[in-house]
C-alpha atoms as a PDB file:
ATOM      1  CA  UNK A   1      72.814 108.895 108.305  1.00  0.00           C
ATOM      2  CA  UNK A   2      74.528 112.366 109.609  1.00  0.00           C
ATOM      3  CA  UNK A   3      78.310 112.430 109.926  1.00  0.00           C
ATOM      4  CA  UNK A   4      78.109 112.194 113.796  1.00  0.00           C
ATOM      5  CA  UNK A   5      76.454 108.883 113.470  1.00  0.00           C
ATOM      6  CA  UNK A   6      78.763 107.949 111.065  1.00  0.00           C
ATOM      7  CA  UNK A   7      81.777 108.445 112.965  1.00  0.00           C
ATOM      8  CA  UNK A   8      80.089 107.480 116.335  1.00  0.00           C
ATOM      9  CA  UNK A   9      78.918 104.054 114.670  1.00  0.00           C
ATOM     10  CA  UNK A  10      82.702 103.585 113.160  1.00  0.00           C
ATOM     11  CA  UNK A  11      84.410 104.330 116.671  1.00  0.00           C
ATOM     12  CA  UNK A  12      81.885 101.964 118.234  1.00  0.00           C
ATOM     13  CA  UNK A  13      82.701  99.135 115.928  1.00  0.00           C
ATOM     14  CA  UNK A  14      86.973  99.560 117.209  1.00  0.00           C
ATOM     15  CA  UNK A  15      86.129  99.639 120.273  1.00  0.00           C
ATOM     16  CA  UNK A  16      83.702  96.939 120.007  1.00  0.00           C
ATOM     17  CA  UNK A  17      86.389  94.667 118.593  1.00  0.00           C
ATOM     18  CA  UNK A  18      89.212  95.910 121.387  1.00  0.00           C
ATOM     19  CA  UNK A  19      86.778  93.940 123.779  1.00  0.00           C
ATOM     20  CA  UNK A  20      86.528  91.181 121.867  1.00  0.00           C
ATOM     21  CA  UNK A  21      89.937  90.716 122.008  1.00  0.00           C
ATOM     22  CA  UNK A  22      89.887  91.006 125.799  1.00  0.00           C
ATOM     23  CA  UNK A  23      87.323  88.283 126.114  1.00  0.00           C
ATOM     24  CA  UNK A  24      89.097  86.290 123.872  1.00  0.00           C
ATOM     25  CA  UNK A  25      92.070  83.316 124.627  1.00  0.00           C
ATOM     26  CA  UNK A  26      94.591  85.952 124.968  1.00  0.00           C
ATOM     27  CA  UNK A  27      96.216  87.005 128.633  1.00  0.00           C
ATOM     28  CA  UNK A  28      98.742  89.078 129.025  1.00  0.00           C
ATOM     29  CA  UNK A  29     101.131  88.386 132.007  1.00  0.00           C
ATOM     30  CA  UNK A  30     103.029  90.635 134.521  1.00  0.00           C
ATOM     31  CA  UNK A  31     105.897  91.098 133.268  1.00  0.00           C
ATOM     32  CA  UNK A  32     104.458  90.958 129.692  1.00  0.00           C
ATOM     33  CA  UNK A  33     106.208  88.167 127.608  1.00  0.00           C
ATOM     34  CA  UNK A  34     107.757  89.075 124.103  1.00  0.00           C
ATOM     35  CA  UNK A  35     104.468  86.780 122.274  1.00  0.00           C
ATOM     36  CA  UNK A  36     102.425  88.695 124.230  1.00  0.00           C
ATOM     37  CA  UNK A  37     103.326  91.965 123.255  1.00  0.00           C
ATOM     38  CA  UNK A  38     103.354  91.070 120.005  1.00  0.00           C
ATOM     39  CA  UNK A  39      99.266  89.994 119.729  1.00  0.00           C
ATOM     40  CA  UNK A  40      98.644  93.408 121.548  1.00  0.00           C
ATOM     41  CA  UNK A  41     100.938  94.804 119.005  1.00  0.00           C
ATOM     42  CA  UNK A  42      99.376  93.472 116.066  1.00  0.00           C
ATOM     43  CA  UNK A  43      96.133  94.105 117.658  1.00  0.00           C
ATOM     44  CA  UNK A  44      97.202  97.723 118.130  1.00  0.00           C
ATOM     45  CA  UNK A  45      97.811  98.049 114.719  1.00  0.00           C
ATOM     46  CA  UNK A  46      94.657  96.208 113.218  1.00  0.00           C
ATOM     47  CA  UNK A  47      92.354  98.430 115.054  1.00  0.00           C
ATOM     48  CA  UNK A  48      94.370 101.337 113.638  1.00  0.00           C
ATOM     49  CA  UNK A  49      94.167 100.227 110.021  1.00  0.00           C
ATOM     50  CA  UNK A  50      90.477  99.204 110.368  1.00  0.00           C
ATOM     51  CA  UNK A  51      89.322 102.905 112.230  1.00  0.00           C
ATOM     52  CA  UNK A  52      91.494 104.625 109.243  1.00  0.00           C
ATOM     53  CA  UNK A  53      89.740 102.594 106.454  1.00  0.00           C
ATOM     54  CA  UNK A  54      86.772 103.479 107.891  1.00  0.00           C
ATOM     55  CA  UNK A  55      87.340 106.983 108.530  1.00  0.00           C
ATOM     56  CA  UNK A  56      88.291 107.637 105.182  1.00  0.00           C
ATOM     57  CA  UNK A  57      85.235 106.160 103.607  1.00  0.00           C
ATOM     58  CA  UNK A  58      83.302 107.768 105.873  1.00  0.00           C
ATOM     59  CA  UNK A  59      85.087 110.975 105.622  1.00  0.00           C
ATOM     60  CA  UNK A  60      85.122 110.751 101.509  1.00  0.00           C
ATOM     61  CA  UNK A  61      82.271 112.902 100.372  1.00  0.00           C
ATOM     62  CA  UNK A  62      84.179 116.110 102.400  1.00  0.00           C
ATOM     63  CA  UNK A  63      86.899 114.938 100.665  1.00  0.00           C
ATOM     64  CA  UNK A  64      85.396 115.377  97.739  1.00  0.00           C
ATOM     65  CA  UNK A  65      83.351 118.399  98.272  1.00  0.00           C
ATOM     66  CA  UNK A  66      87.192 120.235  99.465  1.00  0.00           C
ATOM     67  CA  UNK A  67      88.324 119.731  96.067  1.00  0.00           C
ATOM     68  CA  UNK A  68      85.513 121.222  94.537  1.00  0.00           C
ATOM     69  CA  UNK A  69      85.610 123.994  96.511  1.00  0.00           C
ATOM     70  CA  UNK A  70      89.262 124.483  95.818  1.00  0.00           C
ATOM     71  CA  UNK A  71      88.924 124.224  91.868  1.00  0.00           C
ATOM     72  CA  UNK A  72      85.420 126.378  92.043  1.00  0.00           C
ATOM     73  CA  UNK A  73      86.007 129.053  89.073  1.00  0.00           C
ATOM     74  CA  UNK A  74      83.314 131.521  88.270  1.00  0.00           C
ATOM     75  CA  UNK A  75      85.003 132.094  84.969  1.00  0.00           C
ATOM     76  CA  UNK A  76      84.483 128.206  83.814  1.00  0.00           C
ATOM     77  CA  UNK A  77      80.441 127.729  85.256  1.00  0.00           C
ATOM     78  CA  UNK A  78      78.965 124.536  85.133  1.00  0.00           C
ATOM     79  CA  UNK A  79      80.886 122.056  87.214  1.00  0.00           C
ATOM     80  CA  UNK A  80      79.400 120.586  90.356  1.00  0.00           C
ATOM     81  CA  UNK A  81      80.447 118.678  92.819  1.00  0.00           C
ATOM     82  CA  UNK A  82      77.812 115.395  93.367  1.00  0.00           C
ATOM     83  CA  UNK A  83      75.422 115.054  95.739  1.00  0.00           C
ATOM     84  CA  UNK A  84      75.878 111.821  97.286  1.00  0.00           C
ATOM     85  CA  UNK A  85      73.761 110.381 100.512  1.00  0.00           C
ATOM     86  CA  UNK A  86      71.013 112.457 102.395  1.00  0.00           C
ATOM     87  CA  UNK A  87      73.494 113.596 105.872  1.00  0.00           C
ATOM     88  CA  UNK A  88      75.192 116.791 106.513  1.00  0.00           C
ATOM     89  CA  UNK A  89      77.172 116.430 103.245  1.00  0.00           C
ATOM     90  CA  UNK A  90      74.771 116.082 101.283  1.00  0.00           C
ATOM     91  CA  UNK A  91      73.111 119.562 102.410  1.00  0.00           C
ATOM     92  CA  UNK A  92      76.117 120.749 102.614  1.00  0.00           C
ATOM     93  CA  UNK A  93      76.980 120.447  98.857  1.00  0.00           C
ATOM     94  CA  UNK A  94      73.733 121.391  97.500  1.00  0.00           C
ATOM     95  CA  UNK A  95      74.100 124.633  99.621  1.00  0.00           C
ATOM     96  CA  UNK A  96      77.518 124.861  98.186  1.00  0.00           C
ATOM     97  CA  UNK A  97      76.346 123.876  94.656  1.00  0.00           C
ATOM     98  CA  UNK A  98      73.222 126.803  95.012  1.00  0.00           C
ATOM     99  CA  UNK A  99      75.902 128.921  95.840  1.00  0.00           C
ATOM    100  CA  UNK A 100      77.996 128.306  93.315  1.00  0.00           C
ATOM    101  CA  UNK A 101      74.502 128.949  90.801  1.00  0.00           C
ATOM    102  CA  UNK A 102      74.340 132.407  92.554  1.00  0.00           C
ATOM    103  CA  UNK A 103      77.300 133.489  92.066  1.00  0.00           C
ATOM    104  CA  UNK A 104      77.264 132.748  88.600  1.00  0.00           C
ATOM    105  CA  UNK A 105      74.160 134.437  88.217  1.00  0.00           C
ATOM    106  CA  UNK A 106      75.445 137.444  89.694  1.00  0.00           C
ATOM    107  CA  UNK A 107      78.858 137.574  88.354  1.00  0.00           C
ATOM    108  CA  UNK A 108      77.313 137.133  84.469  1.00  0.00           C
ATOM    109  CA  UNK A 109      75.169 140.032  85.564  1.00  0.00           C
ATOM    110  CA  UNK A 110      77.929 142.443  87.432  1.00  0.00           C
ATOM    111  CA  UNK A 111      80.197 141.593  84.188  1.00  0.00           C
ATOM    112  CA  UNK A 112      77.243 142.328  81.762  1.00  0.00           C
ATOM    113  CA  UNK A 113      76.764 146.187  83.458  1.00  0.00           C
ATOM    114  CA  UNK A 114      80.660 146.480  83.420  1.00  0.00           C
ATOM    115  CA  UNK A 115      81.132 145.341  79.911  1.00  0.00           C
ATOM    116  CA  UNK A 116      78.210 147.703  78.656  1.00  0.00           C
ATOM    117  CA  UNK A 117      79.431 150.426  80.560  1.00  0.00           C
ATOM    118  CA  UNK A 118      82.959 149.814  79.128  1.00  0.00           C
ATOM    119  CA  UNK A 119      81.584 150.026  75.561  1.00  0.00           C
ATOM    120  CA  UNK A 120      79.866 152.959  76.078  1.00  0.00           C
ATOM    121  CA  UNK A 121      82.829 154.649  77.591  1.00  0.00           C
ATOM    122  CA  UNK A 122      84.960 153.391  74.345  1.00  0.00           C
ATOM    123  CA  UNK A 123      82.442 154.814  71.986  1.00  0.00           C
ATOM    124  CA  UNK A 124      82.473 158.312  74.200  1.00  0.00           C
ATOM    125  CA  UNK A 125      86.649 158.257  74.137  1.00  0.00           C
ATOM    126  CA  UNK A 126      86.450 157.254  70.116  1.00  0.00           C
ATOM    127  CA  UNK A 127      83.777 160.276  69.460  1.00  0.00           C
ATOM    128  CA  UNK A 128      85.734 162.550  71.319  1.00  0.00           C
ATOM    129  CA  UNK A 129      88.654 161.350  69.048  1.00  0.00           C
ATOM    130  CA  UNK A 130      87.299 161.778  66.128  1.00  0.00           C
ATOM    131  CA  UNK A 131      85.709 165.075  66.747  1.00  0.00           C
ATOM    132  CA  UNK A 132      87.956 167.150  69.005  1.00  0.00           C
ATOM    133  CA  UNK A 133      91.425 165.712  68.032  1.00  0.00           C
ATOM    134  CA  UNK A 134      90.972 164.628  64.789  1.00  0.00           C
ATOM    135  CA  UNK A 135      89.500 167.748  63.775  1.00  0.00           C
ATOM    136  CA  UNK A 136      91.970 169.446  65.744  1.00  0.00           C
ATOM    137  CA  UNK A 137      94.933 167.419  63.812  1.00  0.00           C
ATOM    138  CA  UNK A 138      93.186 168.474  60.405  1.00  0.00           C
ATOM    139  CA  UNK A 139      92.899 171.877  61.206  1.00  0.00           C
ATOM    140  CA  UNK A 140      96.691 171.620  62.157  1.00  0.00           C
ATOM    141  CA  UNK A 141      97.496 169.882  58.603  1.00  0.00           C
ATOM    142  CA  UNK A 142      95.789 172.339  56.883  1.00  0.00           C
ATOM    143  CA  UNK A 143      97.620 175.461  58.484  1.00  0.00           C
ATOM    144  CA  UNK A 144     100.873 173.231  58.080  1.00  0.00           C
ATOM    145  CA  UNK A 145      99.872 173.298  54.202  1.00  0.00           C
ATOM    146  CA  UNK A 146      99.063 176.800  53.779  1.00  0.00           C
ATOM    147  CA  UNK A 147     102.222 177.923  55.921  1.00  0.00           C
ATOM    148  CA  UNK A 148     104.533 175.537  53.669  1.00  0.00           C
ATOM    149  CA  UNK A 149     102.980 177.217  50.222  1.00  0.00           C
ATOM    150  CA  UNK A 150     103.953 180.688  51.798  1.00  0.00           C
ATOM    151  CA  UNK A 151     107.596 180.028  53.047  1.00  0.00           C
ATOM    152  CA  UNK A 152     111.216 180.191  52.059  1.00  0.00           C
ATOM    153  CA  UNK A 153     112.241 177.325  50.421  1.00  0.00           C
ATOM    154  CA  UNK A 154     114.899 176.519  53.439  1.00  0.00           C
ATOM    155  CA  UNK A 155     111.859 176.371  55.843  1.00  0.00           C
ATOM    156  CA  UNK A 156     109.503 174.304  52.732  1.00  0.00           C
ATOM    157  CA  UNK A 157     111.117 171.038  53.639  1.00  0.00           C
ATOM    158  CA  UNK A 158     110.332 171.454  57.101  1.00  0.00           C
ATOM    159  CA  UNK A 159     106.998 172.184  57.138  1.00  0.00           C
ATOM    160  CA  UNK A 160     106.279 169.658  54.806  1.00  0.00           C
ATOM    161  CA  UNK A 161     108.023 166.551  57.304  1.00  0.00           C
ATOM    162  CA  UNK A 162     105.841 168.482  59.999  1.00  0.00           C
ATOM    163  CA  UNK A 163     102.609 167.787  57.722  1.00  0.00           C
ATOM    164  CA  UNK A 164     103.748 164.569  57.370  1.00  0.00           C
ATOM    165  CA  UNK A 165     104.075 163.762  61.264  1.00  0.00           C
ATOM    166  CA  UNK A 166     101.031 165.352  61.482  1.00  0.00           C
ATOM    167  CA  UNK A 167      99.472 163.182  59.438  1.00  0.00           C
ATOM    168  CA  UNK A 168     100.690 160.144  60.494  1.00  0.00           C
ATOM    169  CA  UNK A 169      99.111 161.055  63.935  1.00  0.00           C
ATOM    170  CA  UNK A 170      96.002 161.729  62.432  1.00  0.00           C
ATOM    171  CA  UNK A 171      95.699 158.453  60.815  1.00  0.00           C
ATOM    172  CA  UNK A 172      96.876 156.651  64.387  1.00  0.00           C
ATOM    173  CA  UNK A 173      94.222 158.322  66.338  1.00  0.00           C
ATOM    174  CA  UNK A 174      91.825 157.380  63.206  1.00  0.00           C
ATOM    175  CA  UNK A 175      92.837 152.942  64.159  1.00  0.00           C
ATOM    176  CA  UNK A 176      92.559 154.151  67.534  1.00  0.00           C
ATOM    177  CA  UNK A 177      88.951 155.202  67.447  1.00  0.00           C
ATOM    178  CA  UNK A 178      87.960 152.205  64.791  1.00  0.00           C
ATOM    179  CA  UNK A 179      89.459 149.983  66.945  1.00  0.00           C
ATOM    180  CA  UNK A 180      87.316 151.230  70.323  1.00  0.00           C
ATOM    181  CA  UNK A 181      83.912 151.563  68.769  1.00  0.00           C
ATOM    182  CA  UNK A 182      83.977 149.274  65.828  1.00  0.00           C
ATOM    183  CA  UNK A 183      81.651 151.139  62.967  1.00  0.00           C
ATOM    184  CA  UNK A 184      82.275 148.483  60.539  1.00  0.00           C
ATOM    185  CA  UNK A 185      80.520 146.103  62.696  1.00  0.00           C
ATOM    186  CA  UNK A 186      77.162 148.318  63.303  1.00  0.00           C
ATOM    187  CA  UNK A 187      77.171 149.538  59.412  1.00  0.00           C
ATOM    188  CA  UNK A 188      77.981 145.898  57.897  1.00  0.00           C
ATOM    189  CA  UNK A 189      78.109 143.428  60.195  1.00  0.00           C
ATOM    190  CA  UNK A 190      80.129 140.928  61.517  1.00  0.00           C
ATOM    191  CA  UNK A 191      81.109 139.173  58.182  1.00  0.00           C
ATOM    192  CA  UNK A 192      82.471 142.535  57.158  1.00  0.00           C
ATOM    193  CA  UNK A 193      83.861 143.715  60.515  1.00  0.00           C
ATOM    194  CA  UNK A 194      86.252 140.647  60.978  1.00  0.00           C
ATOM    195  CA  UNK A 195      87.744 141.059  57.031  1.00  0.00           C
ATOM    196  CA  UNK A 196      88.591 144.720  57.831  1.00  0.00           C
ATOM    197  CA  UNK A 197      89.888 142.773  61.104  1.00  0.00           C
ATOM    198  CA  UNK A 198      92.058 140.842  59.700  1.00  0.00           C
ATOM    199  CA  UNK A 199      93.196 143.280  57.085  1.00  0.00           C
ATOM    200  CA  UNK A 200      94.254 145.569  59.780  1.00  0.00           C
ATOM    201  CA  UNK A 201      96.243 143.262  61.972  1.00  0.00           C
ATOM    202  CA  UNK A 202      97.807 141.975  58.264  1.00  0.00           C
ATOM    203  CA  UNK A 203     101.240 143.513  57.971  1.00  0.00           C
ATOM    204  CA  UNK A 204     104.609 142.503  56.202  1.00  0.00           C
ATOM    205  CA  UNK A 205     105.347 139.836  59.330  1.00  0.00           C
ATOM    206  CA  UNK A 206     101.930 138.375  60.183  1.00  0.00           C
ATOM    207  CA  UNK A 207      99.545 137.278  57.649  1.00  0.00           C
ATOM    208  CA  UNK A 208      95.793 137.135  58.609  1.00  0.00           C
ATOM    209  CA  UNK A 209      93.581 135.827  56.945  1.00  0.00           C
ATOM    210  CA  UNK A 210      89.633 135.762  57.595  1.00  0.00           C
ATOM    211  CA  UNK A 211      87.093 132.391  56.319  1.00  0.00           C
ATOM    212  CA  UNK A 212      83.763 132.927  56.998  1.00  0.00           C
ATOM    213  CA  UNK A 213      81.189 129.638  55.703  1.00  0.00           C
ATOM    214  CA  UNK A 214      78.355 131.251  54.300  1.00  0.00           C
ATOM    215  CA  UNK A 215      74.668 131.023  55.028  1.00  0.00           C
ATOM    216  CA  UNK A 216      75.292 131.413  58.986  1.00  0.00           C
ATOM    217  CA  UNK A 217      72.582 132.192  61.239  1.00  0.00           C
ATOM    218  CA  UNK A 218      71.861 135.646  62.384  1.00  0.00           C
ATOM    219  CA  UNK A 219      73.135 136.532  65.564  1.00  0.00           C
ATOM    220  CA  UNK A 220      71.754 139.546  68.167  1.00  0.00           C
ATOM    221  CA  UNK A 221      73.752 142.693  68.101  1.00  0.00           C
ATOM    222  CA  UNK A 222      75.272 141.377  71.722  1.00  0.00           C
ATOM    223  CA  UNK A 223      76.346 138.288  70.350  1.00  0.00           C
ATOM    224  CA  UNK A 224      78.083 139.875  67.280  1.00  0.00           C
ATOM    225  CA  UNK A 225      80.136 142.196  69.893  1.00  0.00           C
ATOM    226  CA  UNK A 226      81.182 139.439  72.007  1.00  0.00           C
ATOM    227  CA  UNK A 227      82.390 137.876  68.755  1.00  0.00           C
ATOM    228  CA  UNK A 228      83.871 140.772  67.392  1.00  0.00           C
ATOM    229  CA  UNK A 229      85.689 141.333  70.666  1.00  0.00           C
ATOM    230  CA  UNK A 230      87.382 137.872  71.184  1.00  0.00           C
ATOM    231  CA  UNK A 231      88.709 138.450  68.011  1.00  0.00           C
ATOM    232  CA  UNK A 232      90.529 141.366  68.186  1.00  0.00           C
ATOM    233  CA  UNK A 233      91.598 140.310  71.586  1.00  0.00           C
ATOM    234  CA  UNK A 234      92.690 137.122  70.120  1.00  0.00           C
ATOM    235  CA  UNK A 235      94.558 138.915  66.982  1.00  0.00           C
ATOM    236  CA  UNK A 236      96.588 141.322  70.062  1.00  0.00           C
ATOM    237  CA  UNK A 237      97.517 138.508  71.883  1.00  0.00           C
ATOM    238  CA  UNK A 238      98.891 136.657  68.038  1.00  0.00           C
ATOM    239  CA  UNK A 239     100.366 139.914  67.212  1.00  0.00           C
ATOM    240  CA  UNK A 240     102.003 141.471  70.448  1.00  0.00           C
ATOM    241  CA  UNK A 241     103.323 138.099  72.442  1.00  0.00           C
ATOM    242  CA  UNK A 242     103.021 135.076  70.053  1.00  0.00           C
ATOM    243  CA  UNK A 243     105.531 135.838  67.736  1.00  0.00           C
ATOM    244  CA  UNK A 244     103.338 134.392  64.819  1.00  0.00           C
ATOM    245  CA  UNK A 245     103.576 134.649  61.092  1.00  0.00           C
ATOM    246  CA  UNK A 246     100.419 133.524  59.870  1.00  0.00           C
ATOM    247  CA  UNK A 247      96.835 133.833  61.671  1.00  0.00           C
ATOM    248  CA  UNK A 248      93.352 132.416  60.550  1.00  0.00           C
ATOM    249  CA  UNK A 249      90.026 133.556  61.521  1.00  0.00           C
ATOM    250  CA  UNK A 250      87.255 131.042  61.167  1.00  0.00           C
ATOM    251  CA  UNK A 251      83.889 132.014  61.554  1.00  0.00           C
ATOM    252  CA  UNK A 252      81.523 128.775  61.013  1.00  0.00           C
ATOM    253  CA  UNK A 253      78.616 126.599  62.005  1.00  0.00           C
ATOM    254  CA  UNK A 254      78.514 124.175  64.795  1.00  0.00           C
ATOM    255  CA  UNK A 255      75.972 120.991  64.982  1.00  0.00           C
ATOM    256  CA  UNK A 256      73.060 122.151  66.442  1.00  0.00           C
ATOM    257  CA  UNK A 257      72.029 125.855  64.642  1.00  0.00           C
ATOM    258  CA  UNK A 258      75.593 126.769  66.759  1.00  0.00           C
ATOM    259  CA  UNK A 259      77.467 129.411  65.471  1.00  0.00           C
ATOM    260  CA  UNK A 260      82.166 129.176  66.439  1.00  0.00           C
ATOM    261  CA  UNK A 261      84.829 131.224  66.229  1.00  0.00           C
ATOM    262  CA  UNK A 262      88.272 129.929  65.806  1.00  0.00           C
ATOM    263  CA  UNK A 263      91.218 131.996  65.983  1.00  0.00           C
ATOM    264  CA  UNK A 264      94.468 129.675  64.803  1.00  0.00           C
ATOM    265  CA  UNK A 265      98.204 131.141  65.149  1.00  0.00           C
ATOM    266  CA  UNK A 266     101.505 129.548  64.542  1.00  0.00           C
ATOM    267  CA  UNK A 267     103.284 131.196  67.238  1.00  0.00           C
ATOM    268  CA  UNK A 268     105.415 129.551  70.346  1.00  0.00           C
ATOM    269  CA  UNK A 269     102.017 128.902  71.862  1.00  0.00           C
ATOM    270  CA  UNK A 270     101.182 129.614  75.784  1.00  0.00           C
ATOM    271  CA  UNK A 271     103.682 127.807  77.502  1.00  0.00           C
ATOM    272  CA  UNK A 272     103.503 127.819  81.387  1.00  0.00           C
ATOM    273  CA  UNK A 273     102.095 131.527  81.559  1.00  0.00           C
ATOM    274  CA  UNK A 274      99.230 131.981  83.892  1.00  0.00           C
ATOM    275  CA  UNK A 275      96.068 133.766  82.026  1.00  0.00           C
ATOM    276  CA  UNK A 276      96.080 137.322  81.596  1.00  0.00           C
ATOM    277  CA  UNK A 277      93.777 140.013  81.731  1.00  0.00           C
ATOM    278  CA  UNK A 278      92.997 139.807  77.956  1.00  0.00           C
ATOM    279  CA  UNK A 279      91.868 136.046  78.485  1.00  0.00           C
ATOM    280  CA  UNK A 280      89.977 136.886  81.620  1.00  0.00           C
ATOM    281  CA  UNK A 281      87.978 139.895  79.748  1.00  0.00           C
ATOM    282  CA  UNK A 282      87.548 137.095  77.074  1.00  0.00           C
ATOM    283  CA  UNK A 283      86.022 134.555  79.605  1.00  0.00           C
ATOM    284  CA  UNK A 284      83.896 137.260  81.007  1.00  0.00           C
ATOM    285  CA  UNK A 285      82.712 138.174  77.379  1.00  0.00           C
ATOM    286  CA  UNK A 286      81.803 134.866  76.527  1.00  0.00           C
ATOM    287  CA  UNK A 287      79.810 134.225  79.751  1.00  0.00           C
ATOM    288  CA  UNK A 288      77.318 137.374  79.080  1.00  0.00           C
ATOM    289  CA  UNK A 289      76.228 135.019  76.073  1.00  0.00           C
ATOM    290  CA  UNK A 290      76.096 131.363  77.646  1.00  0.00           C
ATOM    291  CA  UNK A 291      79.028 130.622  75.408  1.00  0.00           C
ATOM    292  CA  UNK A 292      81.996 128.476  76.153  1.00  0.00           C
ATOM    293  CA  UNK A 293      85.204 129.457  75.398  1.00  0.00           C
ATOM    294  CA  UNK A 294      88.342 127.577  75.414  1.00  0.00           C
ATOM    295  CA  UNK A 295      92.311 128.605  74.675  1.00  0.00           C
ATOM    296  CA  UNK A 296      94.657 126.130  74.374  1.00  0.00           C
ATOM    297  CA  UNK A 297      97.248 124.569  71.937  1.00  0.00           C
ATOM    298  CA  UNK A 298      96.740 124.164  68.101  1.00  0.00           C
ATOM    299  CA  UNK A 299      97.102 120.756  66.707  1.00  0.00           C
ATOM    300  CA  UNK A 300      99.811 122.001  65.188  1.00  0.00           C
ATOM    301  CA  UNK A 301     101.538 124.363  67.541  1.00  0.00           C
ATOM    302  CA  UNK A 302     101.034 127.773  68.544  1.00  0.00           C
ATOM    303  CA  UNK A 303      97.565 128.822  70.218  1.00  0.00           C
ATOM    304  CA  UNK A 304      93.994 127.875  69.699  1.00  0.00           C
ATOM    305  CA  UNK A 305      91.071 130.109  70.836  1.00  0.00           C
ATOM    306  CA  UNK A 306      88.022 128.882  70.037  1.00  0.00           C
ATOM    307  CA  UNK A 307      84.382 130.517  70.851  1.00  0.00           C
ATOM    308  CA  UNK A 308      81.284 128.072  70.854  1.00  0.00           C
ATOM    309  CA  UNK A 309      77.838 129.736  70.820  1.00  0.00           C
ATOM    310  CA  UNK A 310      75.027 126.332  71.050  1.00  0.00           C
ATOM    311  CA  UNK A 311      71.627 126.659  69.579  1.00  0.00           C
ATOM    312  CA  UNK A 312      71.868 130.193  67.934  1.00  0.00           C
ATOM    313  CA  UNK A 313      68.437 131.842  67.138  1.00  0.00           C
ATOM    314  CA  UNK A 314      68.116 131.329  63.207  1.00  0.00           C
ATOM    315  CA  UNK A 315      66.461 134.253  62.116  1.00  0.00           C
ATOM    316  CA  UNK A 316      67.969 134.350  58.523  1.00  0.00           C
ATOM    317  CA  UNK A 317      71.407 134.586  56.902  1.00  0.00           C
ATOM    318  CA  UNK A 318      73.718 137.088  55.217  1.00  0.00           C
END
């Protein structure tokens, strides 16, 4: 039955029962008397209650569909809003529902061209690094060296804290270009990528430590990026805002030929704070996989980010 219907057949039925009560025993006088203008009151009233009961039941499937609509997020796919009946409502939530499946579709396919873009750009900006400045730096250390054989011995000291800054530069711009084009991961995989992960995030105030459960299935080169990605993200985040001292990276098997990632922290956790851009990349990451991601609170405190991959390809194991 359409909505119209609906509301016409509800509106019919008060109305209907308004004349019954004028057919019925009760009169009402001229002046009207205090009993009488109580029935029409409580008349009045019933009719009221009976149209709003109605209406809302009537009314509850929009209801329904506005909260859906309200809580839609791209960035969490998969929930849908029922399909209840066969009227207007109906269509109009499986129109909203095959929106919501476009969308998707084209958001995980926008985000997939953006992300790939992205990494090429990171491996062009960490080639140019390595290349142009870092040879540059070198070049600089060197002449630093030879000047600082050749000088006065005033001048020695110097030159030698200048080849020192200068190295210290070199070696920064060195992480910078490991950490935007990760050659650990495309030399030795993702086993090895997330140990010199977690030994680079490891200093005298956070501990990291990496477990990884042996005989795991083999993952696609996409799916090991992803990976690799939410857990560096996830080690910034532990390192820069959490306040942590200690930080485990689990990499394990899920029922199912599924392949997780856990990232564990004892920091002061989340809080209130609304999801930033690292989460959202995260999200986006995830969905260019079909995996579901969730970050949360650890059973123990601090935050939880945890990276489910179902039914991973088994091609063999390292």
């Amino acid at each position: 039955m359409s909505l119209y219907w609906r509301i016409f057949l509800l509106n019919t039925g008060v109305l209907a029962l308004a004349v019954a009560l004028l057919l019925g025993p009760v009169t009402v006088s001229t002046p009207v008397l205090f009993g009488e203008a109580l029935v029409l009151l409580g008349g009045l009233v019933a009719m009221l209650v009976v149209n709003a009961v109605l209406l809302r039941v009537g009314l509850a499937p929009l209801a329904r569909l506005n909260r859906a609509m309200a809580t839609a997020d791209l960035l969490r796919p998969g929930a849908r809003p029922a399909v209840t009946g066969d009227g207007e409502v109906a269509a109009l939530t499986r129109t909203f529902n095959a929106m919501l499946d476009r969308l998707e579709a084209e958001r995980a396919t926008s985000s997939g061209r953006v992300l790939t873009a992205l990494e090429a750009e990171r491996r062009r900006i960490a080639q140019e690094l390595h290349d142009e400045i870092g040879q540059t730096l070198t070049a600089v250390l060197l002449q630093l060296k030879h000047a600082a054989d050749r000088a006065p011995e005033p001048l020695r000291t110097d030159l030698h804290q200048a080849q020192e800054t200068t190295r210290a530069s070199l070696d920064e711009i060195r992480r910078i270009a490991r950490r935007l084009r990760p050659g650990v991961l495309e030399e030795l995989g993702l086993h090895s990528a997330l140990r010199s992960l977690a030994a680079e995030f490891t200093t005298p105030r956070l501990g990291v430590t990496a477990h990884i459960t042996p005989g795991l299935p083999h993952l696609d080169p996409a799916t090991e990026l992803v990976l690799y990605r939410v857990a560096q993200e996830s080690l910034t985040n532990a390192a820069r805002h959490s306040g942590a001292t200690r930080v485990e990276v689990h990499l394990r098997s899920l029922p199912g030929s599924g392949t997780g990632l856990l990232v564990r922290d004892d920091g002061h956790g989340l809080g209130e704070a609304p999801e930033g851009a690292g989460i959202r990349g995260m999200r986006e990451r995830a969905l260019l996989i079909g995996a579901e991601l969730l970050v949360g609170a650890g059973p123990h405190g601090g935050t939880e980010v945890r990276l489910d991959i179902a039914d991973t390809t088994t091609k063999g194991t390292r």
